[in-house]
PDB file of N, CA and C in Angstrom:
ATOM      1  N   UNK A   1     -25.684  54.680  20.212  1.00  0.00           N
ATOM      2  CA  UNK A   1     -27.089  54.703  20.609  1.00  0.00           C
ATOM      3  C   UNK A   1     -27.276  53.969  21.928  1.00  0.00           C
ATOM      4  N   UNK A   2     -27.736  54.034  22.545  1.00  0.00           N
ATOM      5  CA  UNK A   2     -28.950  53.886  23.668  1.00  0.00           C
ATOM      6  C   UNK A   2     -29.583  52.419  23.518  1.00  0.00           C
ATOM      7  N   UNK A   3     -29.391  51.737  24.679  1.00  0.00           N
ATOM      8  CA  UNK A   3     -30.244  50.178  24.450  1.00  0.00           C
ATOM      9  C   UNK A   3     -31.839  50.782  24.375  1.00  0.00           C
ATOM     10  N   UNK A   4     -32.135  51.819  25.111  1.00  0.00           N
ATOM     11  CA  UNK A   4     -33.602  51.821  25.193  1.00  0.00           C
ATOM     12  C   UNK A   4     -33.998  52.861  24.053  1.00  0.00           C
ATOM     13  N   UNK A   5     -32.728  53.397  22.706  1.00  0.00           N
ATOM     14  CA  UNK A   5     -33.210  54.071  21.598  1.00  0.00           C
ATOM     15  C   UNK A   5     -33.261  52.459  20.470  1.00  0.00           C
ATOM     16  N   UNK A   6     -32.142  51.904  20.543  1.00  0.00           N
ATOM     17  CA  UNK A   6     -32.717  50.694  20.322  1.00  0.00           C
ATOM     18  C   UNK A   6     -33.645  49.852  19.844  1.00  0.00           C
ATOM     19  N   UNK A   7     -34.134  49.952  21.349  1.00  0.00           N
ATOM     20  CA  UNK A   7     -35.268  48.963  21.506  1.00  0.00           C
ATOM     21  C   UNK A   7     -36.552  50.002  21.080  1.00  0.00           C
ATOM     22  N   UNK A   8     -36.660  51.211  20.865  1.00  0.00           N
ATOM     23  CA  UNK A   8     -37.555  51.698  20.564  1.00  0.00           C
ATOM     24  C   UNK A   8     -37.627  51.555  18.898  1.00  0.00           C
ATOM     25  N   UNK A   9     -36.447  51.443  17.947  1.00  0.00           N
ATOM     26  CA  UNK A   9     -36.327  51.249  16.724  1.00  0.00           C
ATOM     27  C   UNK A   9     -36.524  49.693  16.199  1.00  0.00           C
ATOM     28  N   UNK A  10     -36.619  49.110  16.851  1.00  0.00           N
ATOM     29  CA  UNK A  10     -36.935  47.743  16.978  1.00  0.00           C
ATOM     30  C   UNK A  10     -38.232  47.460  17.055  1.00  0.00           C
ATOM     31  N   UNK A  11     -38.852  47.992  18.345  1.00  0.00           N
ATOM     32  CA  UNK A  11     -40.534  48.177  18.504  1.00  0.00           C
ATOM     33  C   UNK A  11     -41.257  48.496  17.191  1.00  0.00           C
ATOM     34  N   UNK A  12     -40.580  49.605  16.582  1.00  0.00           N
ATOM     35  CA  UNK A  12     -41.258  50.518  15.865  1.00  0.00           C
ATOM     36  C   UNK A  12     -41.291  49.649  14.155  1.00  0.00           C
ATOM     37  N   UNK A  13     -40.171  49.261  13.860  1.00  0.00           N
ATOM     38  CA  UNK A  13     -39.790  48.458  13.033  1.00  0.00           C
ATOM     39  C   UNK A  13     -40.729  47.373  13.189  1.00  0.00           C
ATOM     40  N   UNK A  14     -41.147  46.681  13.993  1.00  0.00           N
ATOM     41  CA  UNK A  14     -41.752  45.220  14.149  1.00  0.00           C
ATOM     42  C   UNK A  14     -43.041  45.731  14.307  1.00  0.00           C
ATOM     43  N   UNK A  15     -43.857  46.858  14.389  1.00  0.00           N
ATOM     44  CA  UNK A  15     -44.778  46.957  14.311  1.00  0.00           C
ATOM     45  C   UNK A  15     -45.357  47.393  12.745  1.00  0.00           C
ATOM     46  N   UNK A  16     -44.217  47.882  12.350  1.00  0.00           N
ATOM     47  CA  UNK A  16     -44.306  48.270  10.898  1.00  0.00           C
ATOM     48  C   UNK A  16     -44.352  47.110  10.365  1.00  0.00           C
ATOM     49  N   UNK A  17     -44.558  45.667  10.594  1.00  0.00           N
ATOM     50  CA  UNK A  17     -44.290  44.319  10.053  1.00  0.00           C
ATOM     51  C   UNK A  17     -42.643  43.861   9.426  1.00  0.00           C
ATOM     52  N   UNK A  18     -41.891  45.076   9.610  1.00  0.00           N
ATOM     53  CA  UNK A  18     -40.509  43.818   9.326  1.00  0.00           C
ATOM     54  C   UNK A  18     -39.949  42.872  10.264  1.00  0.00           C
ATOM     55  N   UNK A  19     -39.650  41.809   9.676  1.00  0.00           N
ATOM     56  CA  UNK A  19     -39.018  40.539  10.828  1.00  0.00           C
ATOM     57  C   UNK A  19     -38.299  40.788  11.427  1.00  0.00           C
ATOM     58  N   UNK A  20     -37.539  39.983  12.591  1.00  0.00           N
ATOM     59  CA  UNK A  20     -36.638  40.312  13.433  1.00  0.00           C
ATOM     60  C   UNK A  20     -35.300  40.225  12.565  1.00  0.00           C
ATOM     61  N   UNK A  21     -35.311  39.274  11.559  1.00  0.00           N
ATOM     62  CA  UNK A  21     -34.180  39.425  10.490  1.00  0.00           C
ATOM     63  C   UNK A  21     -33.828  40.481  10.308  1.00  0.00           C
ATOM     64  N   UNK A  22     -34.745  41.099   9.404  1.00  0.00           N
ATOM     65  CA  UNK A  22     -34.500  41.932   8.590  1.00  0.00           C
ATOM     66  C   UNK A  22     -34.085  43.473   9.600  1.00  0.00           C
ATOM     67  N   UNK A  23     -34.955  43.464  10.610  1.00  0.00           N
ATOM     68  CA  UNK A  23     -33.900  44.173  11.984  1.00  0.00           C
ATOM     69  C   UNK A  23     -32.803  44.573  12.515  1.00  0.00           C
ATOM     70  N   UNK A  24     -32.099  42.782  12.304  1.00  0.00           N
ATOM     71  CA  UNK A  24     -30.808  42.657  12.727  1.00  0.00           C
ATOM     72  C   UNK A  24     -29.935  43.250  11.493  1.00  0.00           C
ATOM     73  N   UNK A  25     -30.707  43.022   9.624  1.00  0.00           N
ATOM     74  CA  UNK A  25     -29.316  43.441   9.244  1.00  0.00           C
ATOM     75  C   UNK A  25     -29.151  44.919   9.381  1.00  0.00           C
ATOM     76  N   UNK A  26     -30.617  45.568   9.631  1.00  0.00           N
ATOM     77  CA  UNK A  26     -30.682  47.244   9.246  1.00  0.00           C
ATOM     78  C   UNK A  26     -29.983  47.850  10.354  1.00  0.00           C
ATOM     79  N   UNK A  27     -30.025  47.038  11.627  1.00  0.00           N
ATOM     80  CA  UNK A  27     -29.005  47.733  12.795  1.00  0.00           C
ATOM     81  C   UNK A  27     -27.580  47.224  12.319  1.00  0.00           C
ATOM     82  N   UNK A  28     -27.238  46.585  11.713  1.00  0.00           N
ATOM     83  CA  UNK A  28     -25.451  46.107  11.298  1.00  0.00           C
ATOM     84  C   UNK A  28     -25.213  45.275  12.324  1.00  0.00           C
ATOM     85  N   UNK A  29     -26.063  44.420  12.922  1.00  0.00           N
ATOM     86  CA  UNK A  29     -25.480  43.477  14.128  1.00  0.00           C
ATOM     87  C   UNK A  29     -24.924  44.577  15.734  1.00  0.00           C
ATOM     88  N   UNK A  30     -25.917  45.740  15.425  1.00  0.00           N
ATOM     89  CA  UNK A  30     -25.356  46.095  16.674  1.00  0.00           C
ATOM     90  C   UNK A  30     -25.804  45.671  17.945  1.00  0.00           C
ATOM     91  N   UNK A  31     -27.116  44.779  17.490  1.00  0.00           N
ATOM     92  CA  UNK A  31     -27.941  44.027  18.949  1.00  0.00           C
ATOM     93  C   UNK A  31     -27.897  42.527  18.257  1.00  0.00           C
ATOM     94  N   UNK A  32     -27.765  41.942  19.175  1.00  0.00           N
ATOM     95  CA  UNK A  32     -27.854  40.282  18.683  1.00  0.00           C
ATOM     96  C   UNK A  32     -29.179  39.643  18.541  1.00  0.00           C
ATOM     97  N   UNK A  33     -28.804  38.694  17.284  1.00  0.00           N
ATOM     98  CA  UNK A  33     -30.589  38.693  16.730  1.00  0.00           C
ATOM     99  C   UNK A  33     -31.318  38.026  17.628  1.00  0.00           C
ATOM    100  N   UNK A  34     -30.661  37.268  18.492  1.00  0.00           N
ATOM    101  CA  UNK A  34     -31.450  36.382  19.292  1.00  0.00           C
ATOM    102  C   UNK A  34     -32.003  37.181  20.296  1.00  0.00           C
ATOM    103  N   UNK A  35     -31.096  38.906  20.676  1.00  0.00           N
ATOM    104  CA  UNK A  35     -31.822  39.693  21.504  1.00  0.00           C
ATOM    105  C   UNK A  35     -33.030  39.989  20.772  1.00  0.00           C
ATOM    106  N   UNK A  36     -32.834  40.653  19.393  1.00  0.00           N
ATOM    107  CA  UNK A  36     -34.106  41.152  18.747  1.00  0.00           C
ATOM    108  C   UNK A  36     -35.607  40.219  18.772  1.00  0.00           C
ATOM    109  N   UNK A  37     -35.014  38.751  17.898  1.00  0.00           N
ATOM    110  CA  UNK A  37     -35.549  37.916  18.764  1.00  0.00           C
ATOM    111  C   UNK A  37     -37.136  38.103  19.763  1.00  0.00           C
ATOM    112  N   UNK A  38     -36.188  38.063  20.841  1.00  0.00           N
ATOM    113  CA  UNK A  38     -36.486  37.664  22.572  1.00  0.00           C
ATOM    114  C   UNK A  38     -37.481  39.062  22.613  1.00  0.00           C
ATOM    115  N   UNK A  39     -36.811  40.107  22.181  1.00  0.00           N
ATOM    116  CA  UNK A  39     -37.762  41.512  22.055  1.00  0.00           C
ATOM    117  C   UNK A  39     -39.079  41.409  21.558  1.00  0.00           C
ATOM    118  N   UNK A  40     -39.184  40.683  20.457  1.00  0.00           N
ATOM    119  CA  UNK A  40     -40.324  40.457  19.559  1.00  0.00           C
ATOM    120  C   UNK A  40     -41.473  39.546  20.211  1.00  0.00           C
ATOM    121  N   UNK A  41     -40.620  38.469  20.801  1.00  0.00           N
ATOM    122  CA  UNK A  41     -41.182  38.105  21.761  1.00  0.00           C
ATOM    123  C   UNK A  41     -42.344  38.668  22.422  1.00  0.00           C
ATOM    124  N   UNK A  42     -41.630  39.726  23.426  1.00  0.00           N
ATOM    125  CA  UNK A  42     -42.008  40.566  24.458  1.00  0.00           C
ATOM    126  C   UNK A  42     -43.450  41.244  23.816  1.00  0.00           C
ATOM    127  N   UNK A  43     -42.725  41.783  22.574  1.00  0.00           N
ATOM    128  CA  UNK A  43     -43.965  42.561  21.747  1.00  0.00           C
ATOM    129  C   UNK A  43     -45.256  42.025  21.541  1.00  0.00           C
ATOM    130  N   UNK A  44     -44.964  40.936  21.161  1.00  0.00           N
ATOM    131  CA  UNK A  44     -46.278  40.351  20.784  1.00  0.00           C
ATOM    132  C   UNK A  44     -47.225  39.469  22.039  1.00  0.00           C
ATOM    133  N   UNK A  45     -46.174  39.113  23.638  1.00  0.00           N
ATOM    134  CA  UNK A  45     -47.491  38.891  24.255  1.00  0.00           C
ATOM    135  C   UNK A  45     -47.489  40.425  25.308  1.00  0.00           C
ATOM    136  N   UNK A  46     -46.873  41.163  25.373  1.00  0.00           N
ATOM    137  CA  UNK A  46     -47.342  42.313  25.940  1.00  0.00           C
ATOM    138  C   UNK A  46     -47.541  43.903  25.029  1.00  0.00           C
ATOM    139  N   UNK A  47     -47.145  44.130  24.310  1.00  0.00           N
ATOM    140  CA  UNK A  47     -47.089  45.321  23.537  1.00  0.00           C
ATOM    141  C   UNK A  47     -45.896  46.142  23.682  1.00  0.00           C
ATOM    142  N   UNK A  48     -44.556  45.622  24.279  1.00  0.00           N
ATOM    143  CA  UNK A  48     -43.967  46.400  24.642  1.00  0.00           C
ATOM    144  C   UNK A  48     -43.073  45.822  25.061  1.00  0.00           C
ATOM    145  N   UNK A  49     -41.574  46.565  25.281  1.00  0.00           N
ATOM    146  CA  UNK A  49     -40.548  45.637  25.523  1.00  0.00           C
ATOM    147  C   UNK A  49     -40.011  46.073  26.859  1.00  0.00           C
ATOM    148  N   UNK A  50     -40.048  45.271  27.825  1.00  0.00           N
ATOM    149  CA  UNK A  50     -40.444  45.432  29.030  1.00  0.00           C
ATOM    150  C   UNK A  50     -38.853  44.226  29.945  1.00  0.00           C
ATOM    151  N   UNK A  51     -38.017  45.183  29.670  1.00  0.00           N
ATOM    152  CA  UNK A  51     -36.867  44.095  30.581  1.00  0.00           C
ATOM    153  C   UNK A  51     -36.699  44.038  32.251  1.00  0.00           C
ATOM    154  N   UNK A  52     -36.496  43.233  32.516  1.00  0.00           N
ATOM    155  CA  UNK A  52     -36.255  43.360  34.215  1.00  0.00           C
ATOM    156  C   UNK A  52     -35.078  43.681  34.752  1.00  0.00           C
ATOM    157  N   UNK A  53     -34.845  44.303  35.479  1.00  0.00           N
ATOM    158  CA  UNK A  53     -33.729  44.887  36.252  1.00  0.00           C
ATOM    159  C   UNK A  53     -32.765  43.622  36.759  1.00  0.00           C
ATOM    160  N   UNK A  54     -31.659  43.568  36.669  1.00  0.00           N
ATOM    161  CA  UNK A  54     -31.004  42.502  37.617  1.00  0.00           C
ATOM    162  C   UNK A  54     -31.000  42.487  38.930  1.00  0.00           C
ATOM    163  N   UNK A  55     -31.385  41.898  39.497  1.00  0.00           N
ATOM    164  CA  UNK A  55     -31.432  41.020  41.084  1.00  0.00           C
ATOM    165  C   UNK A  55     -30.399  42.264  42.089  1.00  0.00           C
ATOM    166  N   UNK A  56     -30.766  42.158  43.344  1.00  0.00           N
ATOM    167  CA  UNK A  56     -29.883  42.940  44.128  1.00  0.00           C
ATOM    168  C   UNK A  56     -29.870  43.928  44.298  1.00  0.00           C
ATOM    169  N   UNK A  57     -28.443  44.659  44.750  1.00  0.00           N
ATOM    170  CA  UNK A  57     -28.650  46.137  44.829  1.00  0.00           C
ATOM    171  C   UNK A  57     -27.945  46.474  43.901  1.00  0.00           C
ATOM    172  N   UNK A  58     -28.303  47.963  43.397  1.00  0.00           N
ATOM    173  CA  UNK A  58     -27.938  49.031  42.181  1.00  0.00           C
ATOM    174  C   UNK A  58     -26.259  48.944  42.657  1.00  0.00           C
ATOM    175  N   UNK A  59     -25.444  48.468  40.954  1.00  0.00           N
ATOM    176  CA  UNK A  59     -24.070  49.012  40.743  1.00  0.00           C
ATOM    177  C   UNK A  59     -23.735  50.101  41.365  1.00  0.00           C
ATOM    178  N   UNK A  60     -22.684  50.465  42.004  1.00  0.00           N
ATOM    179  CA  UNK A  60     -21.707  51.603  42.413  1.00  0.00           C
ATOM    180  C   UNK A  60     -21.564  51.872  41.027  1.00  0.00           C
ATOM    181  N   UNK A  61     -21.198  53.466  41.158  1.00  0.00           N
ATOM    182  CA  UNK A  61     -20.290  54.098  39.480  1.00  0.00           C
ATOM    183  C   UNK A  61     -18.961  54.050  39.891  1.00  0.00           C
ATOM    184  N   UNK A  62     -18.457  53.777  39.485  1.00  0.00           N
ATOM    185  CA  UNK A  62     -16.761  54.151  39.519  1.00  0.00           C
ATOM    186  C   UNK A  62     -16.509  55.511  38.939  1.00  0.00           C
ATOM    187  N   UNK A  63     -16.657  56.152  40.201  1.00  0.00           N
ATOM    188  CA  UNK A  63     -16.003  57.474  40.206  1.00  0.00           C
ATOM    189  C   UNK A  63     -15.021  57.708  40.469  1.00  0.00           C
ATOM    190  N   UNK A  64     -13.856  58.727  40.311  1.00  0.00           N
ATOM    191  CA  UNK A  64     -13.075  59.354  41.136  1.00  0.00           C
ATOM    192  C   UNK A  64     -12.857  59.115  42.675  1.00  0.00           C
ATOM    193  N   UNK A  65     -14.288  60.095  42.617  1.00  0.00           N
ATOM    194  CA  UNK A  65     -14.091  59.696  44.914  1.00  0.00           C
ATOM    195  C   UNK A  65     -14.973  58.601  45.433  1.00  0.00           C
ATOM    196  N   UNK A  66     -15.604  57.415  44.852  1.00  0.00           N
ATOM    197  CA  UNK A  66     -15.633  55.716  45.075  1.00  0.00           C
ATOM    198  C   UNK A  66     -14.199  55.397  45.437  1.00  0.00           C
ATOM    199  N   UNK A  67     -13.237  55.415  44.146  1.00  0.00           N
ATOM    200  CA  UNK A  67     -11.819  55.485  43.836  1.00  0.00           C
ATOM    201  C   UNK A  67     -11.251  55.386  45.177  1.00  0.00           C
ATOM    202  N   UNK A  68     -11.389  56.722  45.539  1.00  0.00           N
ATOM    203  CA  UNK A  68     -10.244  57.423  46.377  1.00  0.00           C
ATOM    204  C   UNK A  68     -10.963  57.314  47.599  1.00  0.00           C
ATOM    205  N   UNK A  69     -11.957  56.583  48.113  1.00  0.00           N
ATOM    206  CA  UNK A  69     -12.484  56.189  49.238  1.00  0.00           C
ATOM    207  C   UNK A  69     -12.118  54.954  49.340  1.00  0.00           C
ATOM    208  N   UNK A  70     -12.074  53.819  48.665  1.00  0.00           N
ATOM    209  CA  UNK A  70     -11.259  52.194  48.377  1.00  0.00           C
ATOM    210  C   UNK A  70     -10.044  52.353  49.231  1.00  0.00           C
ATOM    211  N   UNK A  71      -9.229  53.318  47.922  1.00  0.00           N
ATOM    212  CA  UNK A  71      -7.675  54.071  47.951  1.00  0.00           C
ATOM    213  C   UNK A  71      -7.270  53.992  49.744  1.00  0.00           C
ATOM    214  N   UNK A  72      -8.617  54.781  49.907  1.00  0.00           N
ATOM    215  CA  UNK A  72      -8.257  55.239  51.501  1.00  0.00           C
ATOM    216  C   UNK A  72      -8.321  54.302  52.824  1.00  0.00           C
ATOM    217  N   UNK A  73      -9.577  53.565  52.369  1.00  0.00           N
ATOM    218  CA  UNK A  73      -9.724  52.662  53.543  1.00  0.00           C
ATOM    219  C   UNK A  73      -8.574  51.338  53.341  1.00  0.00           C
ATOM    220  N   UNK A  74      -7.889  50.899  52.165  1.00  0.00           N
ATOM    221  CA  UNK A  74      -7.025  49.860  52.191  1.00  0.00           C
ATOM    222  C   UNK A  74      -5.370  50.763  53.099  1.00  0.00           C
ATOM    223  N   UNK A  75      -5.550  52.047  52.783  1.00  0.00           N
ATOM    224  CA  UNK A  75      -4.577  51.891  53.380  1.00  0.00           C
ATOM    225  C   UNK A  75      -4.259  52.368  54.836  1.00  0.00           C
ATOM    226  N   UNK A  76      -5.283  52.876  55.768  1.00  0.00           N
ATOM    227  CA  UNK A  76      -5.330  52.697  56.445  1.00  0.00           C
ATOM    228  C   UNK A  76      -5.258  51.377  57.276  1.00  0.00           C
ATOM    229  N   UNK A  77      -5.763  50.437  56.744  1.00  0.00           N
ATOM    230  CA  UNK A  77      -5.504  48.949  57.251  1.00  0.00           C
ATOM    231  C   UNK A  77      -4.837  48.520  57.373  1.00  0.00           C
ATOM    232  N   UNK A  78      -3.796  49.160  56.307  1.00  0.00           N
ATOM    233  CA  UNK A  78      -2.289  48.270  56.175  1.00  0.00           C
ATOM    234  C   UNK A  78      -1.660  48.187  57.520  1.00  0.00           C
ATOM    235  N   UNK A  79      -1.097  47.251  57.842  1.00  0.00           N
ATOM    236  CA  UNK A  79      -0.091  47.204  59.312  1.00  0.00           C
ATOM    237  C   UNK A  79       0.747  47.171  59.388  1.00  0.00           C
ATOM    238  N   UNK A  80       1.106  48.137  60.082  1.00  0.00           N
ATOM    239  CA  UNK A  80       2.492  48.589  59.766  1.00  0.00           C
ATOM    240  C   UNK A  80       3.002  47.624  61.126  1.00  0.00           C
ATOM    241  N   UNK A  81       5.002  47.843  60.705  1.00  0.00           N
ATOM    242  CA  UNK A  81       5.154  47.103  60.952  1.00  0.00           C
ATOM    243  C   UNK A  81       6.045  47.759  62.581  1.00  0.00           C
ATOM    244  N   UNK A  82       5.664  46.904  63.817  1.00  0.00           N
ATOM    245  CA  UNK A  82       6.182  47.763  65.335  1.00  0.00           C
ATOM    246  C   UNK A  82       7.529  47.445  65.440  1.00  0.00           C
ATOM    247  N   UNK A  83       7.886  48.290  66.227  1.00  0.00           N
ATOM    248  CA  UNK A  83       9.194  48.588  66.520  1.00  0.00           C
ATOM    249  C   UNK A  83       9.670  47.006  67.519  1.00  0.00           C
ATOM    250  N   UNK A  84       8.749  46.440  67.614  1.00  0.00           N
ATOM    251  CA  UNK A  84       9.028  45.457  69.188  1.00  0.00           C
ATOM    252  C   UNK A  84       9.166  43.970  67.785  1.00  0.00           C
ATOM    253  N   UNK A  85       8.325  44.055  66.746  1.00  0.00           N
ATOM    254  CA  UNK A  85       8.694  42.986  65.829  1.00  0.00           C
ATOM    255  C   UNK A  85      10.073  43.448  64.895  1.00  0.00           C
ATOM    256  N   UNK A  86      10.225  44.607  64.637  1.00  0.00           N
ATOM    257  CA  UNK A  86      11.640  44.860  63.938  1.00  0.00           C
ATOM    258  C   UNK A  86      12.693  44.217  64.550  1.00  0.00           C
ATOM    259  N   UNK A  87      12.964  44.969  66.053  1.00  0.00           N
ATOM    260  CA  UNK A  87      13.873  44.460  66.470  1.00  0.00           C
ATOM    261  C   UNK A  87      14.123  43.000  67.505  1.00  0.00           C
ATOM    262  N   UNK A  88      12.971  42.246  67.043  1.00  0.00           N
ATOM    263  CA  UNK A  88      12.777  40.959  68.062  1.00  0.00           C
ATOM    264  C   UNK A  88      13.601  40.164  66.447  1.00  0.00           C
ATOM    265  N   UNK A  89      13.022  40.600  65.118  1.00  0.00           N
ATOM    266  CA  UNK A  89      13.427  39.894  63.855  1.00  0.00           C
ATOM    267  C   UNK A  89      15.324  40.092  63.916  1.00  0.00           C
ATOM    268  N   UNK A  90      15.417  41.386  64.389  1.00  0.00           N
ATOM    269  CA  UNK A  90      16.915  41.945  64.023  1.00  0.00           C
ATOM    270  C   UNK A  90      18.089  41.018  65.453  1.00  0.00           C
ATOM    271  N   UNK A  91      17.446  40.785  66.057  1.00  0.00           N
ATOM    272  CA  UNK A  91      18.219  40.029  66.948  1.00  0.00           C
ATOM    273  C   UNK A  91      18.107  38.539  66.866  1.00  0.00           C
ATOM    274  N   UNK A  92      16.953  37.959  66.574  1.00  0.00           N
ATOM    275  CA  UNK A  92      16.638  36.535  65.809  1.00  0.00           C
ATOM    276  C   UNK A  92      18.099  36.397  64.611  1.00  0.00           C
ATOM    277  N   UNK A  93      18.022  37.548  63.403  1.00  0.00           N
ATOM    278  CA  UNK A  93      19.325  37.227  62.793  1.00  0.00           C
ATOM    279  C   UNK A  93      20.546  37.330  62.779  1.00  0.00           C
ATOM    280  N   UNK A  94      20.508  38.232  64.025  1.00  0.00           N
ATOM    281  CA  UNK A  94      22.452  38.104  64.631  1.00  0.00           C
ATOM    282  C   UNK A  94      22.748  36.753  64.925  1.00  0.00           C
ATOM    283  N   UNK A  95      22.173  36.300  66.049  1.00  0.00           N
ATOM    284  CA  UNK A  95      21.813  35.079  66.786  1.00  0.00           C
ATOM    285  C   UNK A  95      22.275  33.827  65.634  1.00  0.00           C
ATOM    286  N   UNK A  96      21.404  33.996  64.657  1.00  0.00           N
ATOM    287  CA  UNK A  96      21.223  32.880  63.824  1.00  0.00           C
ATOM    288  C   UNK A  96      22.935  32.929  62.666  1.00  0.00           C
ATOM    289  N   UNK A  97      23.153  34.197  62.061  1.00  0.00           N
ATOM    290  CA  UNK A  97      24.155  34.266  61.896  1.00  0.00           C
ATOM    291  C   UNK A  97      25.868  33.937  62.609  1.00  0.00           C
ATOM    292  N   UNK A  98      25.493  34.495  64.081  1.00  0.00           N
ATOM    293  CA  UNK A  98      26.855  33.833  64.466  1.00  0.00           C
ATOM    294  C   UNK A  98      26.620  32.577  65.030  1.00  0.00           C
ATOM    295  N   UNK A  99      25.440  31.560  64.897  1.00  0.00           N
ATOM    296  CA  UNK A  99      25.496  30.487  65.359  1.00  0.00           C
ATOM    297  C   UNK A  99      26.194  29.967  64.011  1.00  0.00           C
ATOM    298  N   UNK A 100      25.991  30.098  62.545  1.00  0.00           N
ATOM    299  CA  UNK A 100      25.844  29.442  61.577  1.00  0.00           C
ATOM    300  C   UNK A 100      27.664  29.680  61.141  1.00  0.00           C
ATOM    301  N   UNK A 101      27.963  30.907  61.802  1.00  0.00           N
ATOM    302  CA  UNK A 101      29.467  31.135  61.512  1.00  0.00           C
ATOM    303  C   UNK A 101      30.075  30.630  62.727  1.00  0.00           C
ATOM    304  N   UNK A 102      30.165  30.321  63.909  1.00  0.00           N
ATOM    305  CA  UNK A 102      30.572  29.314  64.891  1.00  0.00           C
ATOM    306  C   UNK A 102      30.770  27.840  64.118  1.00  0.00           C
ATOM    307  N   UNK A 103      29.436  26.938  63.521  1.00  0.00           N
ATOM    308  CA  UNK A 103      29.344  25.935  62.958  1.00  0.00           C
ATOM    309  C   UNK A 103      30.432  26.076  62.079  1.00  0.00           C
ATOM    310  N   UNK A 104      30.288  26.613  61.036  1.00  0.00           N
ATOM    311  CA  UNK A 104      31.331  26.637  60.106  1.00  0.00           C
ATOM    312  C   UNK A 104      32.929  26.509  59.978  1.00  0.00           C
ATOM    313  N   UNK A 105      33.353  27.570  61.051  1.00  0.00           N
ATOM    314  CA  UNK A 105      34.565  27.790  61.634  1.00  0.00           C
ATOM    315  C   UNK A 105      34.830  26.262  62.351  1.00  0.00           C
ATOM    316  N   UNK A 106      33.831  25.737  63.038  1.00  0.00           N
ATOM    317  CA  UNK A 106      34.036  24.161  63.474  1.00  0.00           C
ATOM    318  C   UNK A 106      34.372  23.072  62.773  1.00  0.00           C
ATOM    319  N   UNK A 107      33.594  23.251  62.115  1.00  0.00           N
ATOM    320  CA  UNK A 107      33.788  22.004  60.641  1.00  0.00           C
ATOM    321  C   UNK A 107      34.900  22.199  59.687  1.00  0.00           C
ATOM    322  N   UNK A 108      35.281  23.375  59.399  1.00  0.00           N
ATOM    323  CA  UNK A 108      36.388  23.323  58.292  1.00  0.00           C
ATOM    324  C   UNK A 108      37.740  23.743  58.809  1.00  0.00           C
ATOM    325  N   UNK A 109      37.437  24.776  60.160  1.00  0.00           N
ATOM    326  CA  UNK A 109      38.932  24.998  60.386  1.00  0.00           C
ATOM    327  C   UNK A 109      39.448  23.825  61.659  1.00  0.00           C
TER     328      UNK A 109
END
């Protein structure tokens, strides 16, 4: 069911005079009593159960093509990696390698 089929069985119920108790057990705890409650509330200083929207702007749906628009713009961003840092890295570890095998060859042989 529907929060706002719900809340219409709730309305309807509490106008018929049953408590918010007796509410909560006939739904099986599918709304929390303290919501039913807070509803009853509502009922009795306005006539009606009247919730407010949350703050901000309206949720995105997670669709498919939300999805695959995310999908798209992360990877365009990605940075790839240039040919001028490959091989500036690939000569950094020759360098570093035959310095470290020079050392070695010094010390033990």
């Amino acid at each position: 069911m529907k929060s706002k089929d719900l809340q219409n069985i709730v309305l309807s119920k509490y106008q018929n005079g049953d408590t918010p108790t007796k509410n909560f057990r006939d739904l099986n705890g599918g709304i929390g009593l303290r919501t039913i409650k807070r509803w009853c509330q509502m009922i009795l200083q306005s006539g009606s159960i009247t919730l407010s929207s949350p703050p901000g702007c309206p949720r995105l749906a997670r669709t498919k093509g939300n999805i695959q628009k995310v999908k798209n713009r992360l990877r365009r961003k990605k940075k790839s990696i240039s040919s001028k840092t490959f091989n500036g890295a690939r000569y950094f570890r020759k360098k570093c390698s035959a310095n470290i095998e020079k050392r070695f060859r010094a010390a033990f042989l």
